[in-house]
N, C-alpha and C. Protein backbone atom coordinates (compact mmCIF):
# COMPACT_ATOMS: atom_id res chain seq x y z
N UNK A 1 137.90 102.47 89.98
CA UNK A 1 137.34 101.18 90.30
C UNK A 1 136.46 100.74 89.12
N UNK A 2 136.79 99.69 89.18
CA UNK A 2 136.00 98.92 87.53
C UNK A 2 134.49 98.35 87.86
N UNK A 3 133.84 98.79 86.99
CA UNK A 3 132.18 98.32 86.92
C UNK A 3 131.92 96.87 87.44
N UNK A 4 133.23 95.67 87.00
CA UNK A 4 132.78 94.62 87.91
C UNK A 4 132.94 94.70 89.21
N UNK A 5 133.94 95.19 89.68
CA UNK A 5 134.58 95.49 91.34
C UNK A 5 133.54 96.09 92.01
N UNK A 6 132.84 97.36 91.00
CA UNK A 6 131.13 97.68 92.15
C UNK A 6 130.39 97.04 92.38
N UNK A 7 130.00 95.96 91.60
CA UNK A 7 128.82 95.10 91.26
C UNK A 7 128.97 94.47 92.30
N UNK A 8 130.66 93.31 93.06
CA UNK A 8 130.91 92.81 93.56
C UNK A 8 131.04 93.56 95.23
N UNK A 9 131.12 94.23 95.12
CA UNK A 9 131.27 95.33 96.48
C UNK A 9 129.87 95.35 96.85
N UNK A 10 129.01 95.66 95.74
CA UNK A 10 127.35 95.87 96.10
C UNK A 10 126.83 94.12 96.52
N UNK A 11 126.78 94.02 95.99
CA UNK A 11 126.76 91.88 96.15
C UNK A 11 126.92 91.98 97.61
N UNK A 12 128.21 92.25 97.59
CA UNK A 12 128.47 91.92 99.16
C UNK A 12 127.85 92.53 100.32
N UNK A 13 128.02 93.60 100.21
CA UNK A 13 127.04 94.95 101.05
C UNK A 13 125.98 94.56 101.12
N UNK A 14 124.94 93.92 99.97
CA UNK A 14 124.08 93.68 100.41
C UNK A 14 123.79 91.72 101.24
N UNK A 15 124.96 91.31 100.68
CA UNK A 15 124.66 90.02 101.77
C UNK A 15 124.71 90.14 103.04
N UNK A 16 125.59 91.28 103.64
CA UNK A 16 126.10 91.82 104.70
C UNK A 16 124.63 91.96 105.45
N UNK A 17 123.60 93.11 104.57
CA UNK A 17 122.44 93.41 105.01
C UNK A 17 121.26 92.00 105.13
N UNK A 18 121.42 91.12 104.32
CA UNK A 18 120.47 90.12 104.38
C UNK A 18 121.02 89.38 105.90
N UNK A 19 122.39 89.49 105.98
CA UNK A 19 122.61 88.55 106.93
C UNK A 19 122.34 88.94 108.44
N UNK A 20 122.49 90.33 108.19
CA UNK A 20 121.95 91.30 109.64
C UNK A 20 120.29 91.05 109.82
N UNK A 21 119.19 91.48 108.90
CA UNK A 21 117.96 91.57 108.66
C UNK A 21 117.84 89.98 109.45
N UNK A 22 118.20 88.78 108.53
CA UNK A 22 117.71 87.67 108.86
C UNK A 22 118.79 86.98 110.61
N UNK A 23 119.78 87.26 110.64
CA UNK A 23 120.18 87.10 112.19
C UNK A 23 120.72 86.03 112.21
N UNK A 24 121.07 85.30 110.82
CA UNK A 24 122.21 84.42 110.22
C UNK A 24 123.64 84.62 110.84
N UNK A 25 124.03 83.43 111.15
CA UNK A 25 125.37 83.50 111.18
C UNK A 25 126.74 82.99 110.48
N UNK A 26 125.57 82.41 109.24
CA UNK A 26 126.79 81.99 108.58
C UNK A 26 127.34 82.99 107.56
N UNK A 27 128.28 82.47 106.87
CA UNK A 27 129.65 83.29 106.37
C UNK A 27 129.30 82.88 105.23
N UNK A 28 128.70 81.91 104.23
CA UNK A 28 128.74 81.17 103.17
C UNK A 28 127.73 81.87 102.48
N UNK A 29 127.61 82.38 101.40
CA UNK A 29 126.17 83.47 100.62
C UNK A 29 125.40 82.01 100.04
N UNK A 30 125.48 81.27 99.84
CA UNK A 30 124.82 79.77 99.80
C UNK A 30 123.71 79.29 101.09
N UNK A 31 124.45 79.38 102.42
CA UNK A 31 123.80 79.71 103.29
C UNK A 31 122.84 80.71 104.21
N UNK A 32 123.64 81.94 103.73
CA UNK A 32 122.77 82.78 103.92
C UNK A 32 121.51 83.34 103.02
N UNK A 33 121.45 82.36 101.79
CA UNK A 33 120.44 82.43 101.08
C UNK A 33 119.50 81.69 101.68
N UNK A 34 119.87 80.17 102.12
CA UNK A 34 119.11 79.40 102.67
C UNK A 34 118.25 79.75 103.98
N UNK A 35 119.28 80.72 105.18
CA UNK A 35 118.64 81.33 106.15
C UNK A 35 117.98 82.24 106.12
N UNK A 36 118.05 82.89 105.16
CA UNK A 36 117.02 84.33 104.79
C UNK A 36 115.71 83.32 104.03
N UNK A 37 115.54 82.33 103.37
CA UNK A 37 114.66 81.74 103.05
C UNK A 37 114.30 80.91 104.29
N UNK A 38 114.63 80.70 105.20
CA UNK A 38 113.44 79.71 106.18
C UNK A 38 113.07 81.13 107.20
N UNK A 39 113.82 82.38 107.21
CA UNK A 39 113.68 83.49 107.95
C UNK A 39 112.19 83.62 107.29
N UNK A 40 112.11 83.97 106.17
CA UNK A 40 110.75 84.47 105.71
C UNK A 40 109.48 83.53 105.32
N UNK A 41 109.77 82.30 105.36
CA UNK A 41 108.66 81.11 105.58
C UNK A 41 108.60 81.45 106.71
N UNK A 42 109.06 80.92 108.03
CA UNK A 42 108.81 81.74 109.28
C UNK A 42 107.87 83.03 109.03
N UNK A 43 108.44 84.26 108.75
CA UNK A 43 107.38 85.14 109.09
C UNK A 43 106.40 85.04 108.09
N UNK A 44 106.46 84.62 106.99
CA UNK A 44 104.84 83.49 106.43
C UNK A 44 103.86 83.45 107.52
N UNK A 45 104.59 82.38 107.70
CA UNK A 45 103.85 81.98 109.21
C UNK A 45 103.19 82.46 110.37
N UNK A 46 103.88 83.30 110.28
CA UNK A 46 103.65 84.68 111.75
C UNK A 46 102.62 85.33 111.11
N UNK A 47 102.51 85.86 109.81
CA UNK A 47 101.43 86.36 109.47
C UNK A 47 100.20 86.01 108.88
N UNK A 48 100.52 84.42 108.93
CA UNK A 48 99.16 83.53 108.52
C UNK A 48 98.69 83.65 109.69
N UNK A 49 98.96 83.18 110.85
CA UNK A 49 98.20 82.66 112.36
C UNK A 49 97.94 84.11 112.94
N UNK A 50 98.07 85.39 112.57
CA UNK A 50 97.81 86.84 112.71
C UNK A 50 96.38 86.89 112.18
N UNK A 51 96.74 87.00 110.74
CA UNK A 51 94.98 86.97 109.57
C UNK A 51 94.09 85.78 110.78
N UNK A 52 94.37 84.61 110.81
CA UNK A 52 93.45 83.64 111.19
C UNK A 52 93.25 84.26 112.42
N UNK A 53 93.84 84.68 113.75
CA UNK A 53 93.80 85.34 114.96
C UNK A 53 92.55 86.39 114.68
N UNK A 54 92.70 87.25 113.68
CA UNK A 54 92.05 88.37 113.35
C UNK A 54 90.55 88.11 112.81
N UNK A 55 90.97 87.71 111.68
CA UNK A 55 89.19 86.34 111.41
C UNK A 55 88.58 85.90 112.59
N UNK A 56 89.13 85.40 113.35
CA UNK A 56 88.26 84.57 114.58
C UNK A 56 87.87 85.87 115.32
N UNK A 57 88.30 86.80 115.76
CA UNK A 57 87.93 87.85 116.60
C UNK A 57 86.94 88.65 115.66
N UNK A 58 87.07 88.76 114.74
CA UNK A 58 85.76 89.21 113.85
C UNK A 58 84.90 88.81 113.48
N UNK A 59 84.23 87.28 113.73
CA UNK A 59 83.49 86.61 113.46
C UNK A 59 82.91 86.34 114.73
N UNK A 60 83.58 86.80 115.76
CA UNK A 60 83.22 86.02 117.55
C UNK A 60 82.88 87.19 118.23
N UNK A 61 83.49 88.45 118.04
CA UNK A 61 83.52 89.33 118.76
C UNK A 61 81.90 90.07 119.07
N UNK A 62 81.29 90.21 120.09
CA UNK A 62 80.02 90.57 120.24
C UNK A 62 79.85 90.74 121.79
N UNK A 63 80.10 92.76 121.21
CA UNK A 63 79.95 92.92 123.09
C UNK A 63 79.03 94.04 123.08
N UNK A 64 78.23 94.20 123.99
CA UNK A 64 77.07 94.56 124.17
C UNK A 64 76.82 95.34 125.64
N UNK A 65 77.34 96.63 126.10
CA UNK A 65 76.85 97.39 127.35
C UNK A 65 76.19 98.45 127.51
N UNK A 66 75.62 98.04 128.19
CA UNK A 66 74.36 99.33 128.28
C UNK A 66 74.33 99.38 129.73
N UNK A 67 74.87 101.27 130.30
CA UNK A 67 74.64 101.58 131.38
C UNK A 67 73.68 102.93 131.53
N UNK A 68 73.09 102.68 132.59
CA UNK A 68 72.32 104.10 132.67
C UNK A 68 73.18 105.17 133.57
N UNK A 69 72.62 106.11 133.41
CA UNK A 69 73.51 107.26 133.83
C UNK A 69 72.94 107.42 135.04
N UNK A 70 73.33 107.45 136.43
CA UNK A 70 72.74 107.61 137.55
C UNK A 70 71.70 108.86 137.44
N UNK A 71 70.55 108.94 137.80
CA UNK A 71 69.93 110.29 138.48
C UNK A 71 69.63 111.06 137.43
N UNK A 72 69.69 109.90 136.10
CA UNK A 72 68.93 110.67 134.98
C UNK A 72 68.54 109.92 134.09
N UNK A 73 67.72 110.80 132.96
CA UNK A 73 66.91 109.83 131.67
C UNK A 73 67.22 109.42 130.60
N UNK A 74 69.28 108.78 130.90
CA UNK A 74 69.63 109.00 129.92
C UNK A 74 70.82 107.39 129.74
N UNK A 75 70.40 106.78 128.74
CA UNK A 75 71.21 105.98 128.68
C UNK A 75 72.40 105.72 127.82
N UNK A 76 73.79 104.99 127.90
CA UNK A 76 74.75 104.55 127.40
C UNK A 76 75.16 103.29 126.57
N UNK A 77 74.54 103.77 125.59
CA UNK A 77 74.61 101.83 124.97
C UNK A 77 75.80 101.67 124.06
N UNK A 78 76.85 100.64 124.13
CA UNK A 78 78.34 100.62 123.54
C UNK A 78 77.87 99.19 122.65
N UNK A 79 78.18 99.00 121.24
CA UNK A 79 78.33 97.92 120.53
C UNK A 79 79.26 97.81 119.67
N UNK A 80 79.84 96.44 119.79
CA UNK A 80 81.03 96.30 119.10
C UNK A 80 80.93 94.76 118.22
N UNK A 81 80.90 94.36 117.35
CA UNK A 81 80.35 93.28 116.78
C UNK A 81 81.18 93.21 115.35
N UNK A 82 81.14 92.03 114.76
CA UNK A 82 80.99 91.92 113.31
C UNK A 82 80.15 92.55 112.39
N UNK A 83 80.78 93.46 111.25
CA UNK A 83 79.61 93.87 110.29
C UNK A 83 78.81 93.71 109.66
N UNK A 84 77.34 94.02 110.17
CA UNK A 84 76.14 93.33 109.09
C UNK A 84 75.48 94.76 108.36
N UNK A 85 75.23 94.26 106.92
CA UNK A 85 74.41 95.48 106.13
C UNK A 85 73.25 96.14 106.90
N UNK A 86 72.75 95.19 107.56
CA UNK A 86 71.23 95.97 108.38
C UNK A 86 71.19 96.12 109.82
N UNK A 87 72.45 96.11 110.35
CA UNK A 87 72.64 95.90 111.72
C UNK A 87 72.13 97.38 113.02
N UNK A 88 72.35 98.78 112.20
CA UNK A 88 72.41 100.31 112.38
C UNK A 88 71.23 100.42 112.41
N UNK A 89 70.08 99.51 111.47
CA UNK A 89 68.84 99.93 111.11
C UNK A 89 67.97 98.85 112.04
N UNK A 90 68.67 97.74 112.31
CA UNK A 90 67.85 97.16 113.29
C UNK A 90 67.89 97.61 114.46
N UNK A 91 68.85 98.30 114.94
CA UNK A 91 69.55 98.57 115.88
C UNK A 91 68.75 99.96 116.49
N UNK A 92 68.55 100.97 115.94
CA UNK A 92 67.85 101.82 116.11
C UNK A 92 66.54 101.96 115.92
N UNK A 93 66.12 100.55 114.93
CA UNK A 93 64.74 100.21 114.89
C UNK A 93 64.34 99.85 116.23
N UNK A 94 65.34 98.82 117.11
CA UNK A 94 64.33 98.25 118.49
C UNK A 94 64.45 99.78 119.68
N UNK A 95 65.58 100.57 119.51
CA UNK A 95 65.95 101.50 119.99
C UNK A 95 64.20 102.11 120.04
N UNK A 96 63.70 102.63 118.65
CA UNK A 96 62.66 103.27 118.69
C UNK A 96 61.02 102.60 119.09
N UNK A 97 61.36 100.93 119.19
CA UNK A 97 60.23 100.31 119.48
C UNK A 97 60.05 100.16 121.24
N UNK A 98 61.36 100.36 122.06
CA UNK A 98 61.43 100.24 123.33
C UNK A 98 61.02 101.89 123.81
N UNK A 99 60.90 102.73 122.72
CA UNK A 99 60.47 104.54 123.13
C UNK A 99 61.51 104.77 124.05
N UNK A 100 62.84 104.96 123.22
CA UNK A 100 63.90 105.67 123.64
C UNK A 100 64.28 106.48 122.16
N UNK A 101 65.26 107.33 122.63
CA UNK A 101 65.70 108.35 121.85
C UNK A 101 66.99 108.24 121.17
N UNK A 102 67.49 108.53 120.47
CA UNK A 102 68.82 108.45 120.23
C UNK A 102 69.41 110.02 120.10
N UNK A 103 70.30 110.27 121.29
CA UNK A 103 70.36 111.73 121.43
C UNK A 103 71.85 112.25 120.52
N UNK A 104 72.62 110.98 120.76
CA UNK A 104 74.16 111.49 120.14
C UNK A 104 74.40 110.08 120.15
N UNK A 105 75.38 109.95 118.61
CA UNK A 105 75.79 108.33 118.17
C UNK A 105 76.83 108.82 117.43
N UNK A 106 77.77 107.92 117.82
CA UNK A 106 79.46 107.47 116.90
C UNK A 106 79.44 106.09 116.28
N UNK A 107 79.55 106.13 115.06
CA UNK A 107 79.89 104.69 114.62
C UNK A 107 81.56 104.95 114.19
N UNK A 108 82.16 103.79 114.03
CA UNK A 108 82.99 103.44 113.30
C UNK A 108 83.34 103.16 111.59
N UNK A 109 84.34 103.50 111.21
CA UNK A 109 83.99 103.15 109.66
C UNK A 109 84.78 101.93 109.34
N UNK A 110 85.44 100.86 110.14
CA UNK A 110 86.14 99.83 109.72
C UNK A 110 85.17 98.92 108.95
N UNK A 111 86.05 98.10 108.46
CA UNK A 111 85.77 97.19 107.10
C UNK A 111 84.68 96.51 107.52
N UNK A 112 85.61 95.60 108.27
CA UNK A 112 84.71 94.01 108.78
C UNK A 112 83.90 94.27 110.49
N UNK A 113 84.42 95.76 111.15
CA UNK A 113 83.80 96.04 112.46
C UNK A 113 82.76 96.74 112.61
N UNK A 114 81.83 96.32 113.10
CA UNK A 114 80.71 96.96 113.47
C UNK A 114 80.91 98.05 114.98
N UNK A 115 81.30 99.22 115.35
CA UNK A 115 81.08 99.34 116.31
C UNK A 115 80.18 101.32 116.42
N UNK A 116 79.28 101.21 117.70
CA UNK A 116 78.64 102.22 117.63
C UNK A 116 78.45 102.76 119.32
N UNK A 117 78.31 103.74 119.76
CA UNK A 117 78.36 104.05 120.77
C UNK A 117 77.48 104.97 121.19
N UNK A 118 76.21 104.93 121.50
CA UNK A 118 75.07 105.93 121.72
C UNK A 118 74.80 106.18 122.83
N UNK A 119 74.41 107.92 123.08
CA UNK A 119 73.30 108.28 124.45
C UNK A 119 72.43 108.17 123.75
N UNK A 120 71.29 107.50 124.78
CA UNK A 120 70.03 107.70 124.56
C UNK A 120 69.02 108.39 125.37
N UNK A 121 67.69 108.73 125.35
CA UNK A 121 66.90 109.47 126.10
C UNK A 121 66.01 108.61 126.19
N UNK A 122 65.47 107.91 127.50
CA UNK A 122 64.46 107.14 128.12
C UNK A 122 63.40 108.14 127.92
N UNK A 123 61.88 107.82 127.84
CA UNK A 123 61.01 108.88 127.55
C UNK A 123 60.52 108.91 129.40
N UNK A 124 60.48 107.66 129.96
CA UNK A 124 60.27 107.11 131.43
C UNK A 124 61.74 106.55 132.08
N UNK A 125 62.11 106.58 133.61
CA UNK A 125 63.34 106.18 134.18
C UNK A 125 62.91 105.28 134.86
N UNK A 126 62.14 104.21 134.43
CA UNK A 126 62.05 102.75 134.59
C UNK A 126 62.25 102.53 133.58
N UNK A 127 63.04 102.36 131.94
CA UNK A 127 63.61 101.64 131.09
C UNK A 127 64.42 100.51 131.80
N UNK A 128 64.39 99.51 131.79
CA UNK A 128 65.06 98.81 132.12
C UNK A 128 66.10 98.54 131.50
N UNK A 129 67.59 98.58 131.41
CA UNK A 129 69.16 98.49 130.81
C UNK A 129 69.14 96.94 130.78
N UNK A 130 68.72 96.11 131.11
CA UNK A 130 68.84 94.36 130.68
C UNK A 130 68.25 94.40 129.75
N UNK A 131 66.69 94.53 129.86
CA UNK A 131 65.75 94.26 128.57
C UNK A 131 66.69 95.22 127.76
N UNK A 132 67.06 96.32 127.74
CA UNK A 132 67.65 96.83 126.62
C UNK A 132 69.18 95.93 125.59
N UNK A 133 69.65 95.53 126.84
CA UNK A 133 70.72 94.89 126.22
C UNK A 133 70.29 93.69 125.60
N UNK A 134 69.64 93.02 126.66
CA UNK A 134 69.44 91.70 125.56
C UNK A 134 68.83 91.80 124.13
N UNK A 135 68.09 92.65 123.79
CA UNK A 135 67.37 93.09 122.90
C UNK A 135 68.35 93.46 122.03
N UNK A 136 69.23 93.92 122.04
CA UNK A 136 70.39 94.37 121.41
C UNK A 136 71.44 93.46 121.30
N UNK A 137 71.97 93.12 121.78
CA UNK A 137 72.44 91.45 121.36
C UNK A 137 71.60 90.44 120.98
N UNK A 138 70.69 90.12 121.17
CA UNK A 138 69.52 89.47 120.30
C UNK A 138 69.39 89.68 118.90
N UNK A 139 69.58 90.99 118.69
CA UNK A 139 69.86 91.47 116.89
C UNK A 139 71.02 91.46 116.22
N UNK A 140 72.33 91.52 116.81
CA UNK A 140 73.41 90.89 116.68
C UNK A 140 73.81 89.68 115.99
N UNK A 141 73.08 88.88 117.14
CA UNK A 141 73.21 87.70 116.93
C UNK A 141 72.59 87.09 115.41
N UNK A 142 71.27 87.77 115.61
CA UNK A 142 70.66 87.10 114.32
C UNK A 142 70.81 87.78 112.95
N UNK A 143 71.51 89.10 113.32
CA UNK A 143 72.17 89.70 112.34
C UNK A 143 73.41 89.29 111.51
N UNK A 144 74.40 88.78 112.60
CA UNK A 144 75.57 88.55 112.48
C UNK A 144 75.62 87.06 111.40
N UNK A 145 74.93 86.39 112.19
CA UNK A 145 74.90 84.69 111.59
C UNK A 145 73.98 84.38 110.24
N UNK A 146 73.26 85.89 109.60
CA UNK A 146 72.91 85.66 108.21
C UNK A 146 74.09 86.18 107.56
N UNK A 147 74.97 86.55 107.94
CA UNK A 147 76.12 87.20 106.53
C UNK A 147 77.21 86.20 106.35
């Protein structure tokens, strides 16, 4: 078989594959150039309104629960937010101004996500879990909207 006859065999084989990939039905390699080109403006597309989907949930996202543990001195605080440089340090700053403890903490290492998940140790079991939360979304907030 002659070096042009592969070239032309491969040509084809692979229009074969563009035309499967993109879900074309035409027969014409003119056309199926054209359908594999609005195939992938399309998924352009799909993955512009993804990024923008993803942006908005990282710029909005701000959740904030804090439960106490029944029948003990120990609380559960979950944060999940947009990333701010001083957010860990404010965060455990009001932690230590309300005289709670931080007994065991997980953060996350994503880019643009802030998220952290702490027990804490009430020093008294009247801490109140509202004042705690709001206090904690309160720093969020004013964390979040300087970056």
């Amino acid at each position: 078989m002659g070096c042009k006859m592969q070239r032309r065999m491969a040509l084809r084989r692979k229009f074969r594959i563009l035309r499967t990939l993109t879900k074309s039905k035409s027969v014409k390699k003119s056309s199926i150039v054209m359908d594999a080109s609005l195939y992938l403006y399309k998924l352009r597309l799909q993955v512009e309104a993804v990024q923008k989907h993803y942006h908005y949930l990282i710029n909005h996202i701000q959740e904030v629960k804090v439960d106490k543990v029944a029948g003990t001195e120990y609380i559960v605080v979950k944060v999940r937010c947009k990333k701010s440089e001083e957010l860990l340090v404010s965060i455990l700053g009001a932690f230590e101004e309300m005289n709670v403890n931080v007994v065991e903490a997980k953060l996350s290492n994503c880019s643009h996500l802030f998220r952290m998940e702490a027990i804490l140790h009430a020093h008294h079991h009247d801490i109140d879990a509202t004042i705690l939360h709001q206090a904690v979304l309160r720093l969020i907030q004013s964390q979040t909207h300087h970056t």
